[in-house]
Protein backbone atom coordinates (compact mmCIF):
# COMPACT_ATOMS: atom_id res chain seq x y z
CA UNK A 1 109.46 39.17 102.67
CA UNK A 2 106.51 40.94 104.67
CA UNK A 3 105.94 44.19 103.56
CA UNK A 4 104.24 47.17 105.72
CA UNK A 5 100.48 47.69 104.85
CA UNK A 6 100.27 50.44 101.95
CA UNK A 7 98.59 53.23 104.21
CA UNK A 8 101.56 52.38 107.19
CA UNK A 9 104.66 54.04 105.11
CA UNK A 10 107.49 55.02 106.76
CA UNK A 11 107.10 59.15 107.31
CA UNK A 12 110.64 59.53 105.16
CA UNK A 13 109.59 57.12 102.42
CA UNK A 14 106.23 59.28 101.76
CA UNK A 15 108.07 62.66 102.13
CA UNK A 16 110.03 61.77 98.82
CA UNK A 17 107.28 60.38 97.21
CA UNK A 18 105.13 63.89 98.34
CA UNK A 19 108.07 66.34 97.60
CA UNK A 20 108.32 64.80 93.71
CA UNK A 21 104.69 65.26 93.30
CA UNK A 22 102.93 68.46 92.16
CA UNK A 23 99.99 70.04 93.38
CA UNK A 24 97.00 68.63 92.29
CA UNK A 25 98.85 65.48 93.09
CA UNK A 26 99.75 66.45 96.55
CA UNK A 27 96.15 67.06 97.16
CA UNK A 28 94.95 63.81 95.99
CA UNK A 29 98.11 62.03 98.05
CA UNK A 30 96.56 63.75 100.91
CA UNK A 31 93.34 62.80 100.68
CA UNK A 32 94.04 58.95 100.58
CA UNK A 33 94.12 57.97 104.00
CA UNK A 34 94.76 60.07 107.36
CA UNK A 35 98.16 58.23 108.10
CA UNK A 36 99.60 59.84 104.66
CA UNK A 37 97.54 62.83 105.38
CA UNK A 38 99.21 63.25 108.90
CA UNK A 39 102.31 62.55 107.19
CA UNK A 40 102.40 65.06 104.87
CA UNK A 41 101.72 68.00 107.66
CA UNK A 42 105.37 67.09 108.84
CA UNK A 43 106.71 66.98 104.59
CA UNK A 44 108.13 70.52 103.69
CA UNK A 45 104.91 72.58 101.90
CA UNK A 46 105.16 74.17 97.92
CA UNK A 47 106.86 77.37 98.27
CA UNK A 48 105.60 79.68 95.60
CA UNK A 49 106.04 83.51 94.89
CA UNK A 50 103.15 85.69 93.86
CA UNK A 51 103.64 87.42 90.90
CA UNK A 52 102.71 90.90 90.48
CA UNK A 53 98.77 91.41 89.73
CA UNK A 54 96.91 93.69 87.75
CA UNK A 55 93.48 94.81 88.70
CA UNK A 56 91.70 94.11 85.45
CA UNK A 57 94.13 90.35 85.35
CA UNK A 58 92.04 87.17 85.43
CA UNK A 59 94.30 85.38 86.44
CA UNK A 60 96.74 84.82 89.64
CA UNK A 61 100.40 83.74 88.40
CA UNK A 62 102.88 82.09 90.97
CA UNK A 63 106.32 80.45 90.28
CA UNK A 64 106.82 77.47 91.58
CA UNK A 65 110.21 77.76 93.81
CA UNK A 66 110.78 74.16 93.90
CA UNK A 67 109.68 73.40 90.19
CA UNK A 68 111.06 76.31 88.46
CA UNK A 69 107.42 76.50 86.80
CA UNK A 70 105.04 79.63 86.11
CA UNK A 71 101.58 78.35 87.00
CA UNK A 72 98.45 80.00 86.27
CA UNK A 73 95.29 80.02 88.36
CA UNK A 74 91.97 81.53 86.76
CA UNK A 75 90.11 84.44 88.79
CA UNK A 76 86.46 83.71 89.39
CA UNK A 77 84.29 86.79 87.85
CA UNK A 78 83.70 87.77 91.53
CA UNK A 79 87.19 88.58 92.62
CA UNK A 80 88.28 90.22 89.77
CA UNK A 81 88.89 94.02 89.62
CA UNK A 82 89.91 93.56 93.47
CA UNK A 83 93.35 94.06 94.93
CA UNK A 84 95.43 91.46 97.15
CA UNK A 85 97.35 92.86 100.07
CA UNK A 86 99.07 90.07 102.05
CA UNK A 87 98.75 86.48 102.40
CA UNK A 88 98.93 83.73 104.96
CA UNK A 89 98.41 80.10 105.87
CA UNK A 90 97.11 79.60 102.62
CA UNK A 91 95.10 82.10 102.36
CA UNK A 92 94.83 85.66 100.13
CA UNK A 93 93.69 88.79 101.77
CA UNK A 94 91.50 90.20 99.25
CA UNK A 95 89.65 94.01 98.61
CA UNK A 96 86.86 94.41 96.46
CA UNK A 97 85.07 97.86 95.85
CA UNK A 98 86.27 101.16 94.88
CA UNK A 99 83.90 103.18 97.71
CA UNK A 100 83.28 102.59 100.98
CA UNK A 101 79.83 101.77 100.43
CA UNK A 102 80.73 98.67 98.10
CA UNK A 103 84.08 97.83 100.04
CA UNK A 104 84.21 94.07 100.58
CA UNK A 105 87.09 91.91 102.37
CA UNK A 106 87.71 88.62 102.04
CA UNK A 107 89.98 85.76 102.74
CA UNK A 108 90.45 83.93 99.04
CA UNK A 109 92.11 80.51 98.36
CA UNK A 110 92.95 80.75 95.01
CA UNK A 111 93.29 76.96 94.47
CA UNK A 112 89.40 76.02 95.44
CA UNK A 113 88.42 79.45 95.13
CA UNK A 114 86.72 79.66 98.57
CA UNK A 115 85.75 83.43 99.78
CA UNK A 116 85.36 83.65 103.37
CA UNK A 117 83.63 87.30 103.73
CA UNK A 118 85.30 89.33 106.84
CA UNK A 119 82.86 92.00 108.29
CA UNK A 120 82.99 95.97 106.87
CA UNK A 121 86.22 97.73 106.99
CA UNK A 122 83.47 100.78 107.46
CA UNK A 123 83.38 99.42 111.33
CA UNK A 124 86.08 100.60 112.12
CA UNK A 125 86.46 104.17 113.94
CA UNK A 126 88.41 106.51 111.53
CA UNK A 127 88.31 104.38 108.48
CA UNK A 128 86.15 106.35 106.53
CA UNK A 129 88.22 109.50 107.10
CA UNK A 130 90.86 107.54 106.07
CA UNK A 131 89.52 105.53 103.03
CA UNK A 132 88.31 108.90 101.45
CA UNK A 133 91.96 110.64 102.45
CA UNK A 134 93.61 107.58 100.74
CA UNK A 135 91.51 107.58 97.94
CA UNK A 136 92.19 111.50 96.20
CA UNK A 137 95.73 110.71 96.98
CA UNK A 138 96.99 106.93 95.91
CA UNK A 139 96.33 105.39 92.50
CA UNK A 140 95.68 101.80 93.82
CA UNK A 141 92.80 100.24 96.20
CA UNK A 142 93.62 102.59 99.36
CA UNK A 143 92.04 99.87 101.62
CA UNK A 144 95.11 97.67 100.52
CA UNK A 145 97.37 100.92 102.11
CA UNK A 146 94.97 101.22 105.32
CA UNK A 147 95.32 98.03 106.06
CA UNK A 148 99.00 96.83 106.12
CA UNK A 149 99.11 93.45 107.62
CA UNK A 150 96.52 90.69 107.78
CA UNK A 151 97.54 87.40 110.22
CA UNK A 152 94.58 84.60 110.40
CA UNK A 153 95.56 82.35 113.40
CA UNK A 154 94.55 79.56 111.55
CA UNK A 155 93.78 77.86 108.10
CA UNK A 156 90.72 76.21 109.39
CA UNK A 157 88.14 79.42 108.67
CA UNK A 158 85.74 77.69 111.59
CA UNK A 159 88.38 77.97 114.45
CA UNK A 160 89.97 81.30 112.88
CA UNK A 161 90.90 84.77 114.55
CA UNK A 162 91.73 87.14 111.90
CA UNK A 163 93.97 89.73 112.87
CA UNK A 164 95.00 93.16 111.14
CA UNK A 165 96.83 95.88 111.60
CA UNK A 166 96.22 99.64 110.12
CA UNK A 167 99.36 101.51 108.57
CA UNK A 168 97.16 104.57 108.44
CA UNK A 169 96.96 104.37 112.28
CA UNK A 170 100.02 102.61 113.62
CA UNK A 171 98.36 102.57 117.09
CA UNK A 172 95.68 100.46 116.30
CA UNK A 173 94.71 96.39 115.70
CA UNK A 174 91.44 95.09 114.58
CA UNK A 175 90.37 91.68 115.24
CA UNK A 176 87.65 89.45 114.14
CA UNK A 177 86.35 86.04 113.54
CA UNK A 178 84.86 84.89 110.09
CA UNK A 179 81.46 85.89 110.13
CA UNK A 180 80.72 88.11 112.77
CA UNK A 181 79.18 91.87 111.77
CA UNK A 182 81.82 93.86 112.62
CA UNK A 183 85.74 94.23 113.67
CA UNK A 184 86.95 94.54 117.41
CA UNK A 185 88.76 97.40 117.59
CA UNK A 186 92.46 97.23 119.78
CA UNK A 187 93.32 101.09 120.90
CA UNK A 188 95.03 102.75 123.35
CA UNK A 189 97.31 100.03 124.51
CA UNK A 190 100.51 102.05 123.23
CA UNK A 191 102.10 105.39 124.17
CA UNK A 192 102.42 108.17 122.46
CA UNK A 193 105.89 107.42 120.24
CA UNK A 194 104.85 103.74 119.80
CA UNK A 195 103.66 101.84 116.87
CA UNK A 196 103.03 98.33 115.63
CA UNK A 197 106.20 96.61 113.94
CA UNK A 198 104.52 93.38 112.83
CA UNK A 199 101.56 90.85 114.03
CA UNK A 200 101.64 86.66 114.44
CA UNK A 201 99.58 84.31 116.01
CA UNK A 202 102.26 82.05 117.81
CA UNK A 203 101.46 78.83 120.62
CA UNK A 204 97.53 79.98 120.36
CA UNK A 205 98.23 83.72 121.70
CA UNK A 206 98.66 87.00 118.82
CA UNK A 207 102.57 88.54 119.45
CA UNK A 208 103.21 91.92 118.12
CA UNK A 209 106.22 93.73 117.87
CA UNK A 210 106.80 97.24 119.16
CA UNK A 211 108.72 99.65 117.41
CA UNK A 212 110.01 102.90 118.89
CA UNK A 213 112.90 104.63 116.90
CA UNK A 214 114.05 106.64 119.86
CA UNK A 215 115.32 103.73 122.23
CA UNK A 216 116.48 101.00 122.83
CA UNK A 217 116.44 98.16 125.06
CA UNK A 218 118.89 95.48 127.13
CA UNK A 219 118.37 92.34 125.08
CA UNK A 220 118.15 90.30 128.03
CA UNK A 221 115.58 92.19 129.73
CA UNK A 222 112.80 93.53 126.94
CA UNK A 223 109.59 94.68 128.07
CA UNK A 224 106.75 92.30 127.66
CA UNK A 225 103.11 93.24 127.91
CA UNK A 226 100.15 91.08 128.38
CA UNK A 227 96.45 92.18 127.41
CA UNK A 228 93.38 90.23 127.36
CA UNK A 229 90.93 91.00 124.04
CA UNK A 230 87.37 89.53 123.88
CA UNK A 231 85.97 88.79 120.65
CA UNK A 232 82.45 87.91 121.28
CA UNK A 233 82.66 85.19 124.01
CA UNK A 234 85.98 83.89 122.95
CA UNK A 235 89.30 85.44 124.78
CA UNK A 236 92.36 86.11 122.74
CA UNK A 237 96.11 86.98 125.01
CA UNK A 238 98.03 90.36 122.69
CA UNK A 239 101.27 89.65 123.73
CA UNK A 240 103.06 93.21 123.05
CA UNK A 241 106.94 92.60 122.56
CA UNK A 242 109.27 95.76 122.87
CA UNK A 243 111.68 95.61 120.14
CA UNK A 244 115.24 95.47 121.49
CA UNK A 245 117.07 96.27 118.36
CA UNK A 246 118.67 99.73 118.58
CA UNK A 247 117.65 102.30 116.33
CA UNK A 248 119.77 102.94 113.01
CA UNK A 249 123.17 105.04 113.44
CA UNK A 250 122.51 107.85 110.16
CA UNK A 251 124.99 108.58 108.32
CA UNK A 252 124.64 110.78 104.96
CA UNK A 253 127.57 111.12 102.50
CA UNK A 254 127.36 112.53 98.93
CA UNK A 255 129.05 111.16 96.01
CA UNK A 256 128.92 112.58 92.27
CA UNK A 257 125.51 114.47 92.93
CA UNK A 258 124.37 111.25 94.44
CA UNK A 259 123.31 111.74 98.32
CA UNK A 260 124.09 108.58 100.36
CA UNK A 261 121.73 107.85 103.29
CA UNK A 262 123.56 105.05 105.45
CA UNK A 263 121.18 102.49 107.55
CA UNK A 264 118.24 105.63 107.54
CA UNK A 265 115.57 102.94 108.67
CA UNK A 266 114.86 99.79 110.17
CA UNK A 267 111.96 97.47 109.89
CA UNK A 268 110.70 93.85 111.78
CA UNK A 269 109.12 90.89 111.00
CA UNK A 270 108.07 88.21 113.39
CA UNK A 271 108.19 84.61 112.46
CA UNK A 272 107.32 80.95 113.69
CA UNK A 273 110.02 78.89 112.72
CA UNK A 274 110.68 75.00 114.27
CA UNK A 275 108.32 75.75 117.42
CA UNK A 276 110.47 79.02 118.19
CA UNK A 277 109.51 82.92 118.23
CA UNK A 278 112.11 84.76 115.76
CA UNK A 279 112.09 88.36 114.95
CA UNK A 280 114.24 89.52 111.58
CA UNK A 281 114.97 92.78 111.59
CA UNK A 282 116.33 94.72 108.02
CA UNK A 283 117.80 97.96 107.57
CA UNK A 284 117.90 100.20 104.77
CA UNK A 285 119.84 102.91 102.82
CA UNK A 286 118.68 105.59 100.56
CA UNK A 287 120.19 106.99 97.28
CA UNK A 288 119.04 110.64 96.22
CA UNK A 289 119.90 112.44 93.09
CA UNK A 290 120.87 115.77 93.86
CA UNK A 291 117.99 118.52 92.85
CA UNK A 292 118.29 121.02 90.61
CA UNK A 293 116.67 123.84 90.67
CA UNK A 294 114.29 123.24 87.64
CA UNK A 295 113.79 120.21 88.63
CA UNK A 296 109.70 120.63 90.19
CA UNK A 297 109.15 116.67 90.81
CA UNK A 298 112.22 116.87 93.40
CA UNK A 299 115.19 114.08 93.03
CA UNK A 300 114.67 110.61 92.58
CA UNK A 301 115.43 108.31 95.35
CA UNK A 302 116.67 104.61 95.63
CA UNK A 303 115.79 102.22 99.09
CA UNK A 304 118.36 99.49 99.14
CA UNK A 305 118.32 96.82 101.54
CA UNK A 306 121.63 96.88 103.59
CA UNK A 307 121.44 94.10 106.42
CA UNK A 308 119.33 92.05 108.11
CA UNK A 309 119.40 90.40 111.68
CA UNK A 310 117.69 87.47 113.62
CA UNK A 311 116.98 87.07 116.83
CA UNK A 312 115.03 84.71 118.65
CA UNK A 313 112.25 85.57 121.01
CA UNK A 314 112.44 83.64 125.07
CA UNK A 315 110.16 84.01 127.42
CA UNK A 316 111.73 84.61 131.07
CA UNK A 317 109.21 86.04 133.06
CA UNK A 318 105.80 87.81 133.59
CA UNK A 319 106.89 91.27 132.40
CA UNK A 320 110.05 90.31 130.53
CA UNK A 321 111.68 88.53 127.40
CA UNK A 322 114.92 87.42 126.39
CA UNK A 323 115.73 88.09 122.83
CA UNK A 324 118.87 86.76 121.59
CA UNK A 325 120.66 87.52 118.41
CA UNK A 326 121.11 84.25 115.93
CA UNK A 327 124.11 83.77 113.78
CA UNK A 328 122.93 81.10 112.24
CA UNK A 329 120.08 78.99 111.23
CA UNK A 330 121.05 75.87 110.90
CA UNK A 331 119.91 73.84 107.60
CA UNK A 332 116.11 76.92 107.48
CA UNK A 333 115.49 79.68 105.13
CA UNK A 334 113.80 82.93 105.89
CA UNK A 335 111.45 83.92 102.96
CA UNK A 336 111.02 87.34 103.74
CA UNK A 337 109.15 89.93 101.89
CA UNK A 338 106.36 92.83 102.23
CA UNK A 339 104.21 92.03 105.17
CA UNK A 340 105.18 88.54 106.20
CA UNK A 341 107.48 85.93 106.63
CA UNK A 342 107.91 82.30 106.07
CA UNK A 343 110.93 79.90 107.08
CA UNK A 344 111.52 76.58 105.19
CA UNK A 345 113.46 73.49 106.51
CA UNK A 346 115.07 71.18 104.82
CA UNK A 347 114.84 72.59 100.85
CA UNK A 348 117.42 71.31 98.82
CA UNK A 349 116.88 73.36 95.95
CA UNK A 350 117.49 76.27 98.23
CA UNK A 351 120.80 78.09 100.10
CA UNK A 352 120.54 77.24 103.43
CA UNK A 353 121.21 80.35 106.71
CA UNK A 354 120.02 82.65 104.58
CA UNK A 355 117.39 85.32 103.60
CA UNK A 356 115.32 85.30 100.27
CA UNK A 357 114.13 88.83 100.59
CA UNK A 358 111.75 90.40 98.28
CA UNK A 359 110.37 94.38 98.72
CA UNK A 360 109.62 95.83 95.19
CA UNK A 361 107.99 99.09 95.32
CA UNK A 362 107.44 102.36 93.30
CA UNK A 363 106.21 104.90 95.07
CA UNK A 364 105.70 107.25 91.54
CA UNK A 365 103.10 104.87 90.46
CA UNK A 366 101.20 104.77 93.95
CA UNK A 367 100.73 108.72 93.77
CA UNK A 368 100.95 111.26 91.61
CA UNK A 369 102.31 113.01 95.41
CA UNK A 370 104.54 110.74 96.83
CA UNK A 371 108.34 111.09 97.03
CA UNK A 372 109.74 109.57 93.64
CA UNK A 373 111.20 106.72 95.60
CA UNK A 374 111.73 103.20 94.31
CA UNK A 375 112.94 100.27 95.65
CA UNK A 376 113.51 96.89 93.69
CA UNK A 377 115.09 94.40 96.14
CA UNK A 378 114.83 91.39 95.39
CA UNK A 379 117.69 88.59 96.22
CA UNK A 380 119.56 86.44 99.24
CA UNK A 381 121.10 87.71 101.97
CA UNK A 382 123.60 85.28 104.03
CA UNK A 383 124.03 84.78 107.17
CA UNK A 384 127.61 83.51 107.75
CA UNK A 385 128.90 86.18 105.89
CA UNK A 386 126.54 89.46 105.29
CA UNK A 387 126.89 89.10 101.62
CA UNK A 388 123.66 89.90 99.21
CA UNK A 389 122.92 88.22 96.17
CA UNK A 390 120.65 89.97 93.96
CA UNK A 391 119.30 86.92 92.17
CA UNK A 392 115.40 87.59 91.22
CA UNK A 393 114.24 89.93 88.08
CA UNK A 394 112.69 93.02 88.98
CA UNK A 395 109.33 93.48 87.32
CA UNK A 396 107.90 97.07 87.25
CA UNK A 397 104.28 97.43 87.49
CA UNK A 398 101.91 100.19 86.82
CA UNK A 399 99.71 99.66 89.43
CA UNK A 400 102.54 98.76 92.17
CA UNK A 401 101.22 95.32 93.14
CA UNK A 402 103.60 93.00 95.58
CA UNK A 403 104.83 90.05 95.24
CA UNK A 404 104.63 87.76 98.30
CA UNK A 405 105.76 84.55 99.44
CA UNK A 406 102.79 82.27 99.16
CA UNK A 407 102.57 78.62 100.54
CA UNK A 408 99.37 76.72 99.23
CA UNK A 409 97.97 75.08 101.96
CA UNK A 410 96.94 71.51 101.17
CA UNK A 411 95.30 70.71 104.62
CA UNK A 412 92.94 72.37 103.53
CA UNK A 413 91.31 69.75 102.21
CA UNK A 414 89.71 67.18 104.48
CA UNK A 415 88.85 63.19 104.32
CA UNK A 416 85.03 64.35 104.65
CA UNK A 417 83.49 62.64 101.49
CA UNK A 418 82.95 65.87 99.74
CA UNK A 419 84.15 66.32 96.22
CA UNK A 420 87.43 68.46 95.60
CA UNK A 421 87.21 70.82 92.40
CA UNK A 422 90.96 72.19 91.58
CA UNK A 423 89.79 74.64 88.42
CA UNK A 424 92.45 74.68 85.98
């Protein structure tokens, strides 16, 4: 019997091989020849979860989805003290400093370490105001409030648009390529009424989402706009995507000193998923203790996620999209949780149409200000049937870190001759 040249196997023979493997073993299976390294760009990636961080930590903890194992990456003395707010494509969005002067931002791999500087969040109009604003009134880093969503358009840092968009000022994107001085500034594309829902780079071109509360729109005829943004020499299309998903019906009930806010608000999230545009949408209740009178820190409030929705994004023509509601999605998962979104094919050791959903958050240990509100959502929402499973731990933190869904990206590695260092 002839058998096939070791560097020729078959793309479903080296996908069980890669799946069995764990990381620093996937990196060196990837690194053997470009045939398994192409192969293992089409093999289902790690799936971990970011657990929450401390400031003064030195180390990054992430459980393994697949593995069921807690693994533990050490900080490098540079990055410690600073806070992580959102991840993507393999990478950590990282802020250093606790003044505007020493502010640094950076995209961090914590498996190699690499810091890829991005240029002073002090460049931007307004961020000052806002920085110093944030600061007297938020315990944690208030860069990692000011800035609430951070998409790079790749995982290759030399052919990378970084976008980001500002909670602070809902109106506004920044763009920017690794190493240039300072952030391209997006304003004054949206009415007054409109803000940014959520950012993705999708078929080479940035989507956003477009939230307004107040209306709604036919589902087979959303309003698409199409702006051109120049960053330095190099063109980028903002594809601006009217959200068709009506606004919540309120409804408020009380029950044993307990006031029940029904579907109060509604928030998006765009996705890639199998070559396709989705957009999941989630709605949320409240829960509010009734005041008394003595009471001078006001009632305690609950968020509770109540549904979620998918729909998936078609464009028709110039001006106009089709976005169609999805009851099902096939044999994916959604991995949805604060800032981003991730969708998985073909993971046995996972439910399938469904919605892992994560959005922990305690808004008493943000500021000594905010609303008492707390939300600890963590679980699996299905598809077929609108039923929630509240399956993960909730772990309270004093600082209010997030967890995220975070996929190491092993690509990130090359055949180049260079030495890979994985620090233990």
């Amino acid at each position: 019997m002839v058998h096939a040249p070791w560097d020729q196997l078959q793309i479903e023979i080296s996908g069980l091989i890669f799946e069995r493997l764990d990381l620093e073993d996937r990196i060196r299976f990837n690194l053997v020849c470009k045939q398994w390294s192409k192969n293992t760009k089409q093999t289902p990636q790690p799936l971990w979860l970011m657990l929450p961080y401390e400031p003064n930590n030195k180390y990054l903890n992430f459980f393994d989805m697949c593995d069921g194992k807690v693994l533990k990456w050490s900080l490098p003395e540079s990055v410690q003290g600073g806070w992580f707010c959102g991840c993507s494509k393999g990478w950590l969005f990282l802020a250093l400093g606790t003044t505007l002067a020493n502010l640094q931002i950076f995209l961090f791999d914590p498996i190699t370490r690499v810091q890829i500087p991005l240029p002073p969040l002090s460049t931007i109009s307004n961020f000052e105001d806002c920085f110093t604003y944030w600061r007297s009134e938020w315990n944690r880093n208030p860069a990692a409030y000011i800035i609430d969503e951070v998409e790079p358009s790749s995982s290759d840092v030399s052919q990378c648009i970084v976008a980001a968009k500002l909670s602070e000022e809902d109106s506004t994107l920044v763009l920017c390529r690794p190493g240039d001085e300072r952030w391209t500034i997006v304003k004054g594309l949206l009415v007054e009424g409109y803000i940014y829902g959520s950012i993705i780079f999708f078929d080479g071109e940035l989507y956003a989402s477009i939230v307004n509360l107040k209306e709604e729109y036919d589902n087979n005829q959303a309003p698409l706009q199409i702006h051109s943004v120049m960053i330095g020499s190099q063109r980028v299309n903002l594809k601006l995507i009217y959200s068709s998903t009506s606004p919540p019906r309120f409804l408020c009930y009380a029950q044993e000193k307990l006031l029940c806010l029904k579907d109060l608000y509604r928030t998006s999230c765009l996705v890639e998923s199998k070559g396709q545009l989705l957009m999941v949408t989630q709605t949320w209740d409240a829960i509010e203790e009734e005041q008394e009178e003595e009471d001078k820190e006001g009632p305690l409030g609950y968020i509770q996620a109540s549904t979620f929705q998918v729909f998936k994004i078609q464009k028709t023509t110039q001006d106009t999209v089709c976005i169609t509601r999805l009851t099902h999605l096939d044999k994916q998962s959604l991995f949805l949780g604060i800032g981003g979104c991730v969708a998985r094919e073909n993971l046995n050791q996972f439910h399938k149409n469904c919605i892992y959903f994560l959005q922990v958050l305690d808004y008493r240990a943000q500021s000594d200000k905010a609303r008492p509100y707390v939300c600890r959502e963590a679980g699996v929402y299905h598809l077929d049937d609108g039923s929630i499973k509240r399956c993960f731990p909730s772990i309270p933190t004093k600082s209010c870190s997030y967890m995220h869904w975070f996929s190491p990206n092993i690509n990130l590695f090359s055949l180049n001759g260079d030495t890979v260092s994985i620090p233990l």
